[in-house]
Protein backbone atom coordinates (compact mmCIF):
# COMPACT_ATOMS: atom_id res chain seq x y z
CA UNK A 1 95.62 127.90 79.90
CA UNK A 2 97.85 126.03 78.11
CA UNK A 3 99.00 123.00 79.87
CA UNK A 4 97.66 121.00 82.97
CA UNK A 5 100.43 119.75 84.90
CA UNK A 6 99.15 116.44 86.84
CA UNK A 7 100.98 114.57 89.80
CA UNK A 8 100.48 110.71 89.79
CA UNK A 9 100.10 109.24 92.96
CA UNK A 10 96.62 110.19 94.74
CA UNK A 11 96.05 112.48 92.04
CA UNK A 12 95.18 110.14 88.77
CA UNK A 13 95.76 106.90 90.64
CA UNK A 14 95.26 105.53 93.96
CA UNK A 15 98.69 103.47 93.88
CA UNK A 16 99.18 103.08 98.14
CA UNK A 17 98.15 99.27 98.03
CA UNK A 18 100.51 98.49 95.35
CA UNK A 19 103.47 100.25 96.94
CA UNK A 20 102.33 99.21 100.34
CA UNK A 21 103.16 95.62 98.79
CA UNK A 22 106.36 96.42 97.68
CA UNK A 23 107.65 98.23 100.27
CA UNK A 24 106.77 95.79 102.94
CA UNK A 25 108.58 92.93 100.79
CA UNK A 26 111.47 94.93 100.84
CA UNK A 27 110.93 95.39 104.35
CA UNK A 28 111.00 91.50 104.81
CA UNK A 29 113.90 91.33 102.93
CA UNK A 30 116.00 92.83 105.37
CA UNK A 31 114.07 91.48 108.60
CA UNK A 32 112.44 94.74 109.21
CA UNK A 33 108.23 94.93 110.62
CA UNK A 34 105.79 95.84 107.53
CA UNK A 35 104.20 99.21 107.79
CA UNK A 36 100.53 99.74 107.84
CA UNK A 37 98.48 101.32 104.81
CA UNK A 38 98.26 104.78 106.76
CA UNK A 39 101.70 104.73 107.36
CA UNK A 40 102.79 104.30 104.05
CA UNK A 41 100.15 106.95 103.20
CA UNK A 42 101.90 109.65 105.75
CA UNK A 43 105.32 108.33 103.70
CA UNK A 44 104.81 109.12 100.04
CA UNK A 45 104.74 112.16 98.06
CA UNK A 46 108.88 112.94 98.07
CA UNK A 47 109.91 109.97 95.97
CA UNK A 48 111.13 106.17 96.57
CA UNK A 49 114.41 107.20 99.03
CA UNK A 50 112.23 109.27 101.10
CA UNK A 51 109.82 106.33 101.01
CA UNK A 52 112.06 103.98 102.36
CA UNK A 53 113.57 106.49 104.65
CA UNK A 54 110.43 106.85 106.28
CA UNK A 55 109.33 103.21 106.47
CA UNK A 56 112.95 102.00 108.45
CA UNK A 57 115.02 104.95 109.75
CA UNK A 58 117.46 102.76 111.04
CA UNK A 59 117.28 100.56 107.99
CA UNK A 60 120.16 100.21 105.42
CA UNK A 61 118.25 102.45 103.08
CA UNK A 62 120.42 102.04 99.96
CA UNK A 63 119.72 97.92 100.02
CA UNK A 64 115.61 98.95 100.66
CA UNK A 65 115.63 101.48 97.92
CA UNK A 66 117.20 98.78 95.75
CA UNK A 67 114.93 96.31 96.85
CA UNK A 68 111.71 98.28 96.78
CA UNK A 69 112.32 99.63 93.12
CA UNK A 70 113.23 95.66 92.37
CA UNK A 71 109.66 94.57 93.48
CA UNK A 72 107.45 97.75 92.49
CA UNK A 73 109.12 98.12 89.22
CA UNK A 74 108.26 94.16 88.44
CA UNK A 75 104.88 94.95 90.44
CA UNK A 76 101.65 94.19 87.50
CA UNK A 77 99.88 97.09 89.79
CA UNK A 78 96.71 95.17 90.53
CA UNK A 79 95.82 96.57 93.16
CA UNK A 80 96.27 100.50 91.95
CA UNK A 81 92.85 102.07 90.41
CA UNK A 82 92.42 104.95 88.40
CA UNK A 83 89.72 107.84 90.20
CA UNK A 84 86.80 107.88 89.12
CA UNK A 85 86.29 110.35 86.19
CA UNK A 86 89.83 110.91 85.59
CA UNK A 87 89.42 109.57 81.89
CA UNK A 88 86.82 111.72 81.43
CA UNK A 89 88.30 115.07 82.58
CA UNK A 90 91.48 113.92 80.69
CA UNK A 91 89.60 113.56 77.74
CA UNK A 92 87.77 116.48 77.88
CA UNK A 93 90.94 118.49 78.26
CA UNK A 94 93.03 116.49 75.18
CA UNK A 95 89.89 117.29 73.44
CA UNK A 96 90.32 121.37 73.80
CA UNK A 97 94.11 121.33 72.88
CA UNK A 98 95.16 121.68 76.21
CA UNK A 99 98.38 119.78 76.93
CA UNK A 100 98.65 117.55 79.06
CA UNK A 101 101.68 116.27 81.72
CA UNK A 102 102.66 113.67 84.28
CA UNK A 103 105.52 115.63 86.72
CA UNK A 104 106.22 112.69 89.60
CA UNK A 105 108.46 111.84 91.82
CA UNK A 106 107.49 108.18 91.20
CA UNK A 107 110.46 105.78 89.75
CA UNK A 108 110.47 106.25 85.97
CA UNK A 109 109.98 102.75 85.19
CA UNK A 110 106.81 102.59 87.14
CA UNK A 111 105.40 105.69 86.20
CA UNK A 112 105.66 104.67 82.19
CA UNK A 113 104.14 101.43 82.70
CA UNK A 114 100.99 102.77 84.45
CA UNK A 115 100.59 105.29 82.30
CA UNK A 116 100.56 102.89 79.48
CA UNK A 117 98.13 100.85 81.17
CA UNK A 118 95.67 103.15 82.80
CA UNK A 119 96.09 106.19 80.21
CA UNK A 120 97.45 105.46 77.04
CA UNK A 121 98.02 108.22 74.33
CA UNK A 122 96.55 111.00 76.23
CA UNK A 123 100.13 112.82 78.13
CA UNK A 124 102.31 114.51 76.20
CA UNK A 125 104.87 114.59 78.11
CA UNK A 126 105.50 111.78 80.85
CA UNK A 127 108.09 112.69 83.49
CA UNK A 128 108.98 110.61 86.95
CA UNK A 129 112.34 110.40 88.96
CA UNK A 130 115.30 108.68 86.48
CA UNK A 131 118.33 110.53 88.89
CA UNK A 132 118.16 113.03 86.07
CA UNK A 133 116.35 116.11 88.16
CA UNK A 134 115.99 116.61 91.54
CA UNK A 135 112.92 115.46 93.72
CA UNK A 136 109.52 117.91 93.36
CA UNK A 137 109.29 120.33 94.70
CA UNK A 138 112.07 121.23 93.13
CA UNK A 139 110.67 122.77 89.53
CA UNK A 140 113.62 121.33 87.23
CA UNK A 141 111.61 118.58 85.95
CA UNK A 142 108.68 121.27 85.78
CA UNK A 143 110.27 123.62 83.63
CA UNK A 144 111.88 120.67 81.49
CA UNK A 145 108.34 119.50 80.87
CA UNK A 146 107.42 122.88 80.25
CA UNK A 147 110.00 123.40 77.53
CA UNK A 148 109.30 120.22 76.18
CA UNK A 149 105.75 120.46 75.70
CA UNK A 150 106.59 124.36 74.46
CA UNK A 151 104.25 125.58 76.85
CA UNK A 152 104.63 128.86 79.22
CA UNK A 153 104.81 127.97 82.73
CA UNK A 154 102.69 131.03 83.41
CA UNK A 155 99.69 130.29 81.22
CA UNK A 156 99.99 126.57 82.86
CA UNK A 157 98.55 124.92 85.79
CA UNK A 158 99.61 122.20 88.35
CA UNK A 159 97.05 119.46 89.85
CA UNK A 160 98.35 117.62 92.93
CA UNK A 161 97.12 115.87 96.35
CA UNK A 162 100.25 117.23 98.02
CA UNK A 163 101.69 120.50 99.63
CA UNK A 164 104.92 118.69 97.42
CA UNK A 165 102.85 119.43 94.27
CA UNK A 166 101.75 122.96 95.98
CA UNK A 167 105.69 123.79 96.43
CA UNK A 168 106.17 122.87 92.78
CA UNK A 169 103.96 124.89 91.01
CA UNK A 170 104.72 127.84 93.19
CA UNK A 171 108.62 127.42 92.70
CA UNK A 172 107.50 127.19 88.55
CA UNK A 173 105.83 130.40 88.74
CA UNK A 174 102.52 128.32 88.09
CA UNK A 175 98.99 128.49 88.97
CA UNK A 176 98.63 125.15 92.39
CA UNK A 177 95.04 123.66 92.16
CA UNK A 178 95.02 120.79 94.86
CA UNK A 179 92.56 118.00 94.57
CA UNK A 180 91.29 116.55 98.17
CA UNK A 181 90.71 112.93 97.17
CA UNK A 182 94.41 112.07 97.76
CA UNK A 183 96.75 111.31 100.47
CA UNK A 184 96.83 115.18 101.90
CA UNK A 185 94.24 116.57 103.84
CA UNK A 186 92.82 120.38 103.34
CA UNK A 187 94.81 121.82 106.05
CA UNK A 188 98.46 120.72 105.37
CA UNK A 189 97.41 121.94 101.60
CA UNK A 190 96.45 125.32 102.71
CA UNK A 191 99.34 125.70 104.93
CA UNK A 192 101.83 125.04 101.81
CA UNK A 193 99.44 128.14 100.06
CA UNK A 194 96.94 125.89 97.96
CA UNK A 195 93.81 128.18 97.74
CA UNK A 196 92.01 126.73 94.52
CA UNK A 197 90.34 123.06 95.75
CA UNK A 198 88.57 120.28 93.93
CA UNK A 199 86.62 117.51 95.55
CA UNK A 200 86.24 115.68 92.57
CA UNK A 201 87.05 115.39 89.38
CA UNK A 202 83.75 117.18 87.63
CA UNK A 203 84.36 120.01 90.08
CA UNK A 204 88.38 120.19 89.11
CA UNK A 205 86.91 120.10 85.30
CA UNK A 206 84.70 123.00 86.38
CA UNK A 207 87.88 125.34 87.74
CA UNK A 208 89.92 124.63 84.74
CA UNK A 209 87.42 125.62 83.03
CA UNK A 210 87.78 129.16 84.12
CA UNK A 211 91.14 129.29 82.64
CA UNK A 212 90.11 128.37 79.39
């Protein structure tokens, strides 16, 4: 193992109340009901236009998209936590060599400033949606990381909450390990072909491990 691919949201951070906020602003905005924090749960995972998609399908999406990225971008994320032992296991991997990656389909702006503030110095390579690459699961961004990083896609691995981040590392010819303390259950995991699951962080730490 080489690299450890990570998705962001419900994976390192638990970011739903913060983009519940912003989202439902936006929602004001334009004189359209809030959404609850399971709904906006069942929403994420294919990037801020799907988001807002989601949240008001009869909405004028391209004003909500603009609005939503207005107020999460400016958002000071207080109410997004890190998992607990996160640090650790990123710490422990840094520590081994292994490189280390952020692929999201976050904004870019957002996904920089809370990996600044929650993980500074530890990902090499730090990669969210700019209009640049396509949406995961697409692997573009994936492979870009990849060749970034100078890291073989097939001695890598890729840690998500999502059958999104499933897709992904199956489409990159990579090894899916999908963590259960996110927004996915097991079941729509396993039917997007996850077979490798962590409940925690110590037990993710324990089947990296194995590739080591």
């Amino acid at each position: 193992m080489k690299a450890v691919f990570f998705d962001l949201d419900g994976t390192l951070l638990d970011t739903v109340p913060d983009i519940q906020k912003a989202l439902n602003s936006a929602l004001a905005d334009c004189g359209l009901p809030a959404v609850s924090y399971e709904e906006t749960v069942s929403y994420v995972g294919n990037g801020a236009k799907k988001l807002v998609e989601r949240a008001a399908p009869a909405g004028d999406h391209e004003r909500l998209l603009g609005l939503f990225a207005q107020y999460y971008n400016a958002s000071e994320n207080l109410l997004t936590l890190p998992y607990a032992g996160m640090g650790e296991l990123l710490a422990w991997l840094k520590g081994r060599g292994v490189k280390l990656a952020v692929v999201t389909n976050k904004l870019q702006p957002s996904t920089e400033k809370l990996m600044a503030r929650f993980f500074p110095g530890i990902f090499d390579f730090i990669g969210g949606d700019d209009g640049s690459f396509p949406c995961k699961p697409d692997p573009s961004l994936t492979r870009y990381a990849a060749l970034t990083m100078r890291v073989p896609l097939g001695e890598s691995i890729f840690v998500g909450d999502g059958e999104t981040d499933v897709a992904t590392a199956l489409n990159a010819g990579m090894v899916p390990v999908s963590v259960l303390w996110g927004y996915r259950g097991r079941d729509v995991l396993e039917a997007a072909g996850a077979r490798r699951f962590a409940r925690d962080p110590k037990e993710l730490q324990d089947i990296l491990t194995e590739f080591l």
